[in-house]
C-alpha atoms as a PDB file:
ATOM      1  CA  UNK A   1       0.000   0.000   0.000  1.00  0.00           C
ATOM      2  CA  UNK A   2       1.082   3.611  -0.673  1.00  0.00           C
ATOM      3  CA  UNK A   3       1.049   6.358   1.419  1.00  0.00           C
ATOM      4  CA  UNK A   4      -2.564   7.206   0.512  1.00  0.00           C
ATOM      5  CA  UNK A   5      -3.941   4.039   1.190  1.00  0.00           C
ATOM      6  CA  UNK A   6      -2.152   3.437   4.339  1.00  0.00           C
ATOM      7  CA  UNK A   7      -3.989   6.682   5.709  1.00  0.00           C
ATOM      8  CA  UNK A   8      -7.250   6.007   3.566  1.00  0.00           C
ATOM      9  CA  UNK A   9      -6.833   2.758   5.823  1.00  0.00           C
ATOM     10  CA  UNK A  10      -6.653   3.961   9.068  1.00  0.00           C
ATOM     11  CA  UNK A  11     -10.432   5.359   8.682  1.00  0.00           C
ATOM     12  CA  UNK A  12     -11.637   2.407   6.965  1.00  0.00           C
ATOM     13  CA  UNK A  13     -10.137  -0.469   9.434  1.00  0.00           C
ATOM     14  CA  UNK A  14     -11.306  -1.761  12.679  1.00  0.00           C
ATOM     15  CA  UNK A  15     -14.876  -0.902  11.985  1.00  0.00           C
ATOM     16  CA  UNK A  16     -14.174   2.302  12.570  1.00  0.00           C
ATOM     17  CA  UNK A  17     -16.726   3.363   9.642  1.00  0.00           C
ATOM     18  CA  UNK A  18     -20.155   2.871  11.305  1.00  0.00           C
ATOM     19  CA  UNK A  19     -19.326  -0.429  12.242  1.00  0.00           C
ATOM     20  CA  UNK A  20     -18.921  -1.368   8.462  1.00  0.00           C
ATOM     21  CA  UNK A  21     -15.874  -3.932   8.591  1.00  0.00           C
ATOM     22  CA  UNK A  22     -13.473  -3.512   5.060  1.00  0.00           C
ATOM     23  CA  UNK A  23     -10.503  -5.664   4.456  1.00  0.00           C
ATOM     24  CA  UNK A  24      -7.938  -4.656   2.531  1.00  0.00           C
ATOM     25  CA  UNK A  25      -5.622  -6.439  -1.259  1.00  0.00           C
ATOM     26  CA  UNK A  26      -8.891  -8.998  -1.268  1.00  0.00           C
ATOM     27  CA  UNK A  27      -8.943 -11.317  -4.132  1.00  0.00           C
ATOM     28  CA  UNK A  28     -12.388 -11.449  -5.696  1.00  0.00           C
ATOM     29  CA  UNK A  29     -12.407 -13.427  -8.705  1.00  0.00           C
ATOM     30  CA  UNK A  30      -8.917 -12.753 -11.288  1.00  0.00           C
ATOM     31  CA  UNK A  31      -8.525  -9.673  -9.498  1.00  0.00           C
ATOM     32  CA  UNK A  32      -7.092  -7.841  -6.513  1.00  0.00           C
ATOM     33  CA  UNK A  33      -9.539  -4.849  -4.694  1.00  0.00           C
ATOM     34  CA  UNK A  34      -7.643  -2.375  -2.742  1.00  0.00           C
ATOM     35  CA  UNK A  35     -10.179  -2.086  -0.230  1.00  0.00           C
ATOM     36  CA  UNK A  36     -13.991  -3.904  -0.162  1.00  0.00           C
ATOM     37  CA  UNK A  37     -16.797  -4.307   2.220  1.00  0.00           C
ATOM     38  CA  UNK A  38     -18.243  -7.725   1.526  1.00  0.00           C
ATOM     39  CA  UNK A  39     -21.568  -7.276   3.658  1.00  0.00           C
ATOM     40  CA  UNK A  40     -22.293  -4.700   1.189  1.00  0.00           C
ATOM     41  CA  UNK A  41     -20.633  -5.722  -1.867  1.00  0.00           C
ATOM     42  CA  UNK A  42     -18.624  -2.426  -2.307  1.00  0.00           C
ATOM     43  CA  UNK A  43     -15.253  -1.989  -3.449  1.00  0.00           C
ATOM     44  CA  UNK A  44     -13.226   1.007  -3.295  1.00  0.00           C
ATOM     45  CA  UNK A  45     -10.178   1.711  -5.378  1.00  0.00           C
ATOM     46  CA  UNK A  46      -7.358   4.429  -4.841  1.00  0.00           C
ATOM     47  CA  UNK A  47      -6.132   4.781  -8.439  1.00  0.00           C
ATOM     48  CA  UNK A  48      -2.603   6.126  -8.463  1.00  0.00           C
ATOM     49  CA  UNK A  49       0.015   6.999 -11.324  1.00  0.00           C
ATOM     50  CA  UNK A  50       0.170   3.703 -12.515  1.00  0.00           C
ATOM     51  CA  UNK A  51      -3.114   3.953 -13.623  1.00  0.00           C
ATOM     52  CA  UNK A  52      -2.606   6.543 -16.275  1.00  0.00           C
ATOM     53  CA  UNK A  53      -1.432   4.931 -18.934  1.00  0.00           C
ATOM     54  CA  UNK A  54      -4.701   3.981 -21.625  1.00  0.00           C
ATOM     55  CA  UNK A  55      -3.972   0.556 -21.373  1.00  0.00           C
ATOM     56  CA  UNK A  56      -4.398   0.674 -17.667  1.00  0.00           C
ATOM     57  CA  UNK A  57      -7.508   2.708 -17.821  1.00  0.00           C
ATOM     58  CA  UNK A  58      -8.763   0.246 -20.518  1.00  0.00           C
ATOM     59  CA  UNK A  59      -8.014  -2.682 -17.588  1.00  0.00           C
ATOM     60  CA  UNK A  60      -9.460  -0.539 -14.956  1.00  0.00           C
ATOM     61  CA  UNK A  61     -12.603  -0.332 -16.817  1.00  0.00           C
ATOM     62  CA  UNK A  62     -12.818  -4.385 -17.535  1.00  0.00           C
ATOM     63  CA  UNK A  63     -11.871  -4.955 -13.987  1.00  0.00           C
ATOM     64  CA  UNK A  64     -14.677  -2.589 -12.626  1.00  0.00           C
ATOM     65  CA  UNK A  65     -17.233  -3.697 -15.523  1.00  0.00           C
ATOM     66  CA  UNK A  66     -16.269  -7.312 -14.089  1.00  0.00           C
ATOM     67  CA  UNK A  67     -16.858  -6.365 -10.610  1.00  0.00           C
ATOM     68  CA  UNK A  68     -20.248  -4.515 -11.423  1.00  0.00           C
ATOM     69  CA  UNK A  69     -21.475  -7.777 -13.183  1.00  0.00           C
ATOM     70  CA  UNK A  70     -20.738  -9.774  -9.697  1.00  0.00           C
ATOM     71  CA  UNK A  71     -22.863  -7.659  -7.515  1.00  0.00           C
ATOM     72  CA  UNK A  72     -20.625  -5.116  -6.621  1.00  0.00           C
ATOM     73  CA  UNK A  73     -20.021  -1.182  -6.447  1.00  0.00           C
ATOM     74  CA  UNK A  74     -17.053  -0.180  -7.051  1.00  0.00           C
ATOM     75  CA  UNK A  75     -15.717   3.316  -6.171  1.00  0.00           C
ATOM     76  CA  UNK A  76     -12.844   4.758  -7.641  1.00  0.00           C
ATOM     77  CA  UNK A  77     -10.706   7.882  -6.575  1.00  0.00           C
ATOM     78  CA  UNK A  78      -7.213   9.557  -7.734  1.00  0.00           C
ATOM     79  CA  UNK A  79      -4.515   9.000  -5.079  1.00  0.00           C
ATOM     80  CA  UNK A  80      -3.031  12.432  -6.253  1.00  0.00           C
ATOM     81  CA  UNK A  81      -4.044  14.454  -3.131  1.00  0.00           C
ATOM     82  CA  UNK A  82      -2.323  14.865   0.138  1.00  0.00           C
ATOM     83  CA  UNK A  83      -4.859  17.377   1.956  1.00  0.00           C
ATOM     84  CA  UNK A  84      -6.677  15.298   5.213  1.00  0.00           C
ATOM     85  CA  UNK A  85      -9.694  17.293   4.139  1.00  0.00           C
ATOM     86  CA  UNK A  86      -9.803  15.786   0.799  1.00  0.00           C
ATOM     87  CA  UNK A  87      -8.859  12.791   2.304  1.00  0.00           C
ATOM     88  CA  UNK A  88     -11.759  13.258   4.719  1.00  0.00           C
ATOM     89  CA  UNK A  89     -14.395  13.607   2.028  1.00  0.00           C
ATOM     90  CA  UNK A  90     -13.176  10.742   0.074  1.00  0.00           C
ATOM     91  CA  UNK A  91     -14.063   8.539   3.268  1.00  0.00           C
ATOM     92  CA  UNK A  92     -17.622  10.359   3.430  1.00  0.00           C
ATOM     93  CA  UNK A  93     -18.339   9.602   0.179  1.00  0.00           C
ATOM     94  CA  UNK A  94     -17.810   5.874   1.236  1.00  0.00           C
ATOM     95  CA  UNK A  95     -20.201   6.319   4.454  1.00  0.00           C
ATOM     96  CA  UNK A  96     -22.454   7.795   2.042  1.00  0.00           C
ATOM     97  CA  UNK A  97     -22.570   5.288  -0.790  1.00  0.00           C
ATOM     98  CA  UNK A  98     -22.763   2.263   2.309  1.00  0.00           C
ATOM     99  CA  UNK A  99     -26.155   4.454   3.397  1.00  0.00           C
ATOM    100  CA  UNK A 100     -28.027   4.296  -0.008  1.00  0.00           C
ATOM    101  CA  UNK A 101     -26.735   0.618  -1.325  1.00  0.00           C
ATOM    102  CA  UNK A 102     -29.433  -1.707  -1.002  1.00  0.00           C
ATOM    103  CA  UNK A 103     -28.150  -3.451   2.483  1.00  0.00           C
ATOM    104  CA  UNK A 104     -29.235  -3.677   5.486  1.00  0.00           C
ATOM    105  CA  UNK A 105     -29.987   0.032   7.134  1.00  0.00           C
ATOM    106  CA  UNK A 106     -27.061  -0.916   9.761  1.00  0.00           C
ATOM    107  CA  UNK A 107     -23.632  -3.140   9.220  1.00  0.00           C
ATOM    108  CA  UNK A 108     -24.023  -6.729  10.662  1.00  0.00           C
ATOM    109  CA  UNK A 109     -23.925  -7.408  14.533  1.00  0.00           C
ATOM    110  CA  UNK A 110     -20.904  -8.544  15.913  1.00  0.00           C
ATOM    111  CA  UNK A 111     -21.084 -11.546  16.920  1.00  0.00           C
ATOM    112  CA  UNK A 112     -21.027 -12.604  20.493  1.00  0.00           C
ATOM    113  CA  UNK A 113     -22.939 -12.943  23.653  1.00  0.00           C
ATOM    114  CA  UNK A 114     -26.261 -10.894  23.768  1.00  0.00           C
ATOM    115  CA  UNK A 115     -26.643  -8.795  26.779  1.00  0.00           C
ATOM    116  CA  UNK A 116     -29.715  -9.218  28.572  1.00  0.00           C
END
């Protein structure tokens, strides 16, 4: 992970997001997602320099038509920035999108005892 990612990360792990758990380089079918949470089938990609080139963006666009076709959303941003409040509004734009996918109103329970 880059610099970017490591801090895009920090937000996203420990279900620090609303309780949504993400994991992080998951394989879903031939390809590698930066980041994805699989309770609500969305996948969110921090594209970077190497992804400039046309045939890149030509693979980008197979991998995400791929992903669509599976269930998934995928979200992409450019890993160009180094402002927290950009950063910031990149990871509302996740809580966001997790609000108005078709899931569940809330992320799963943790599992455990129930309190009583």
């Amino acid at each position: 992970m880059n610099l970017i990612e490591r801090r895009l990360w920090s937000y996203l792990r420990g279900r620090q997001l609303d309780g949504w758990k993400f994991r992080r380089q998951v394989p879903i079918g031939p390809y590698f997602v930066d980041f994805v949470c699989l309770a609500a089938r969305l996948v969110v990609e921090m594209d970077g320099e190497s992804h400039d080139s046309e045939a890149q963006v030509v693979h980008d666009d197979h991998r995400q038509e791929w992903l669509e076709s599976q269930g998934y959303t995928v979200l992409r941003f450019s890993d160009d920035y180094r402002d927290d409040n950009v950063l910031k509004g990149v990871v509302e734009t996740i809580l966001l999108a997790l609000k108005e996918l078709p899931t569940p109103s809330s992320p799963p329970a943790r599992r455990g005892r129930a309190l009583i």
